[in-house]
N, C-alpha and C. Protein backbone atom coordinates (compact mmCIF):
# COMPACT_ATOMS: atom_id res chain seq x y z
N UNK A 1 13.50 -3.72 -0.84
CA UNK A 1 12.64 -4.30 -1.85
C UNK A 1 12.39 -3.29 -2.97
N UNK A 2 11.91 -2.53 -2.87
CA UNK A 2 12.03 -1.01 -3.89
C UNK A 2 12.95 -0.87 -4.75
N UNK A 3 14.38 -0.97 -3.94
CA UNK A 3 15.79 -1.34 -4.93
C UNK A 3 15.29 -2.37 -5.62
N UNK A 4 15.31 -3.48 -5.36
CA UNK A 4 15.00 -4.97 -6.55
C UNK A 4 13.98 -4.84 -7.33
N UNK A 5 12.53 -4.27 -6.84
CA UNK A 5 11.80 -3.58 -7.98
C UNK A 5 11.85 -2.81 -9.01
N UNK A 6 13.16 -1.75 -8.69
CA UNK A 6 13.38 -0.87 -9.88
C UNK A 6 14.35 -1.58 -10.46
N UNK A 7 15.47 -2.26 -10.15
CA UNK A 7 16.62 -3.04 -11.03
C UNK A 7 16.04 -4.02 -11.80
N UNK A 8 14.93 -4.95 -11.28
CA UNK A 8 14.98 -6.02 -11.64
C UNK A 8 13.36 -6.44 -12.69
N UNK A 9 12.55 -5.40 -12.16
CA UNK A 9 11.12 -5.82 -13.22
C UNK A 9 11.14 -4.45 -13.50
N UNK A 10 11.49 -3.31 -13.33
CA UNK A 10 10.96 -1.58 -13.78
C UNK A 10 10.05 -1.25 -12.81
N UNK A 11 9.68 -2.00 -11.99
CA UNK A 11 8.37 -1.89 -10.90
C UNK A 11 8.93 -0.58 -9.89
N UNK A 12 7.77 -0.51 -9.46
CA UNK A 12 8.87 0.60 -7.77
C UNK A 12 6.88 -0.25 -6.97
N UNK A 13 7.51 0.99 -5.85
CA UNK A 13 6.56 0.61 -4.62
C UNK A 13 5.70 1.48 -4.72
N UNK A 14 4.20 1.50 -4.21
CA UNK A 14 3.23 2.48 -4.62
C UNK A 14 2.99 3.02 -3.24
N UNK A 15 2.29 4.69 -3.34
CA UNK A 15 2.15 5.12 -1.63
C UNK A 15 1.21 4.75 -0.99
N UNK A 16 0.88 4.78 0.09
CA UNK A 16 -0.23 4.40 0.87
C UNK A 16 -1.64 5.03 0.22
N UNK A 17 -1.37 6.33 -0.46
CA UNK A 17 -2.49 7.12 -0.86
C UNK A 17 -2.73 6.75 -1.87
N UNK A 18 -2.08 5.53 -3.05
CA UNK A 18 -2.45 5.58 -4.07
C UNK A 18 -2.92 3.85 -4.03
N UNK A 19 -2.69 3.14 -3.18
CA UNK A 19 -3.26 2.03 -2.22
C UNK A 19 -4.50 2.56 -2.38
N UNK A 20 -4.83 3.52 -1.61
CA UNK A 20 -6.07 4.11 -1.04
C UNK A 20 -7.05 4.65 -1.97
N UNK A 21 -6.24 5.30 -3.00
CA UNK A 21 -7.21 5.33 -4.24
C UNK A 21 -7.96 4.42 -4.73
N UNK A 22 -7.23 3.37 -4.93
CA UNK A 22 -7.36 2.41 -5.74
C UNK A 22 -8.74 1.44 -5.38
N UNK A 23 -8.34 1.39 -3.69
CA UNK A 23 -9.31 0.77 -3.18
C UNK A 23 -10.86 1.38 -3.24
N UNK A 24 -10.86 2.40 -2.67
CA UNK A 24 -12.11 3.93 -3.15
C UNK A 24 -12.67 3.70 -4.36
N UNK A 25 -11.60 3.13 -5.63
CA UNK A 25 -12.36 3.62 -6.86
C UNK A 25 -13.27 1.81 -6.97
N UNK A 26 -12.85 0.47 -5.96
CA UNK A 26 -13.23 -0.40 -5.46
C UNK A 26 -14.61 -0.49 -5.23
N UNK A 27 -14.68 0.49 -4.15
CA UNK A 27 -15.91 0.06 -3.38
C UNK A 27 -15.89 0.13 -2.06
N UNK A 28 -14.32 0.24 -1.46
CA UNK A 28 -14.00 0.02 -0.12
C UNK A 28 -14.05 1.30 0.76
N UNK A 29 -14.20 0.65 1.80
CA UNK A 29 -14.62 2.15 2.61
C UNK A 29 -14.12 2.37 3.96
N UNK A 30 -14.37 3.38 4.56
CA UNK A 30 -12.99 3.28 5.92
C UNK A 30 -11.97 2.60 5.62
N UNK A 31 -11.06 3.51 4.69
CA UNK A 31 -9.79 3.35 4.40
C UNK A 31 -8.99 4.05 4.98
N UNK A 32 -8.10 3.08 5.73
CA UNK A 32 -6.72 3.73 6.76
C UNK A 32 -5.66 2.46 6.27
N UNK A 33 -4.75 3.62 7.03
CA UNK A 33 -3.09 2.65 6.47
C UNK A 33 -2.50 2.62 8.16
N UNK A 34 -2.17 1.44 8.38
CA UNK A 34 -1.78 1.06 9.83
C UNK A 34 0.03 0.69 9.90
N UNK A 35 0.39 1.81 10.30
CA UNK A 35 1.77 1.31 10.12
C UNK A 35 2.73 0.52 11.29
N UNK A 36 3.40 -0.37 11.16
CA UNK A 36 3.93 -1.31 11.76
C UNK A 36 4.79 -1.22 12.53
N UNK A 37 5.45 -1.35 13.73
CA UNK A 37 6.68 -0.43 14.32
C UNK A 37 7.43 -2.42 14.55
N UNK A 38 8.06 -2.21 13.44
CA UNK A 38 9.14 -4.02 13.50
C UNK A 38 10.01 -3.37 12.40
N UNK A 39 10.81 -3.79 12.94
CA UNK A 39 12.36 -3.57 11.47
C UNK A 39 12.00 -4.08 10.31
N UNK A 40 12.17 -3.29 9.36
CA UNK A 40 12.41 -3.53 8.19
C UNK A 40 10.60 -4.14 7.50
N UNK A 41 9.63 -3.35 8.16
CA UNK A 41 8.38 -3.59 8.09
C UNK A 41 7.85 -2.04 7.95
N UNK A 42 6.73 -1.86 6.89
CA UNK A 42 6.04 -0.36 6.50
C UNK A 42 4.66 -0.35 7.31
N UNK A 43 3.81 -1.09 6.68
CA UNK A 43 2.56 -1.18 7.18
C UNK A 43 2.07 -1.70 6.77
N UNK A 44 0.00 -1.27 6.24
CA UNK A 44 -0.48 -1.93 5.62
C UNK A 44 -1.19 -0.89 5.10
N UNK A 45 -2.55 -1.02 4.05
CA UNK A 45 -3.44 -0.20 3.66
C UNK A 45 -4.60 -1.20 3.84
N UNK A 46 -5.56 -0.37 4.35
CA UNK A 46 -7.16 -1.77 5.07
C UNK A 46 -8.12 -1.09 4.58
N UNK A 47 -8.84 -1.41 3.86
CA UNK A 47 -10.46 -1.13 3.69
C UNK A 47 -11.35 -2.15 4.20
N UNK A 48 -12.56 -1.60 4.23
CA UNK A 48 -13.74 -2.14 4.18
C UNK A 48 -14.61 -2.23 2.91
N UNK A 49 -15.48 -3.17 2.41
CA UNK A 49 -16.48 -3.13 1.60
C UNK A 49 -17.61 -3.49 1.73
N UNK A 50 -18.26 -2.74 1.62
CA UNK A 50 -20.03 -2.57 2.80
C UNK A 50 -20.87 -3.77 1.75
């Protein structure tokens, strides 16, 4: 997917830490990234918002 993001819109994929920023600058809290053990699967990034 990363490949078709950069060929096809200029997009790419963002890191878990910048997920995690993003959410922080949110509101969200107990932020963890849970990663997935299935083929061709990354994870996720999870907050909370109190």
């Amino acid at each position: 997917m990363s490949l078709n993001m950069l060929i096809e819109t200029e997009g790419r994929n963002y890191t878990p830490a910048e997920y995690s920023a993003w959410l922080e600058e949110a509101g969200f809290r107990d932020i963890e990234t849970v990663w997935f053990e299935a083929p061709g699967a990354n994870g996720a990034v999870i907050g909370r918002k109190p």
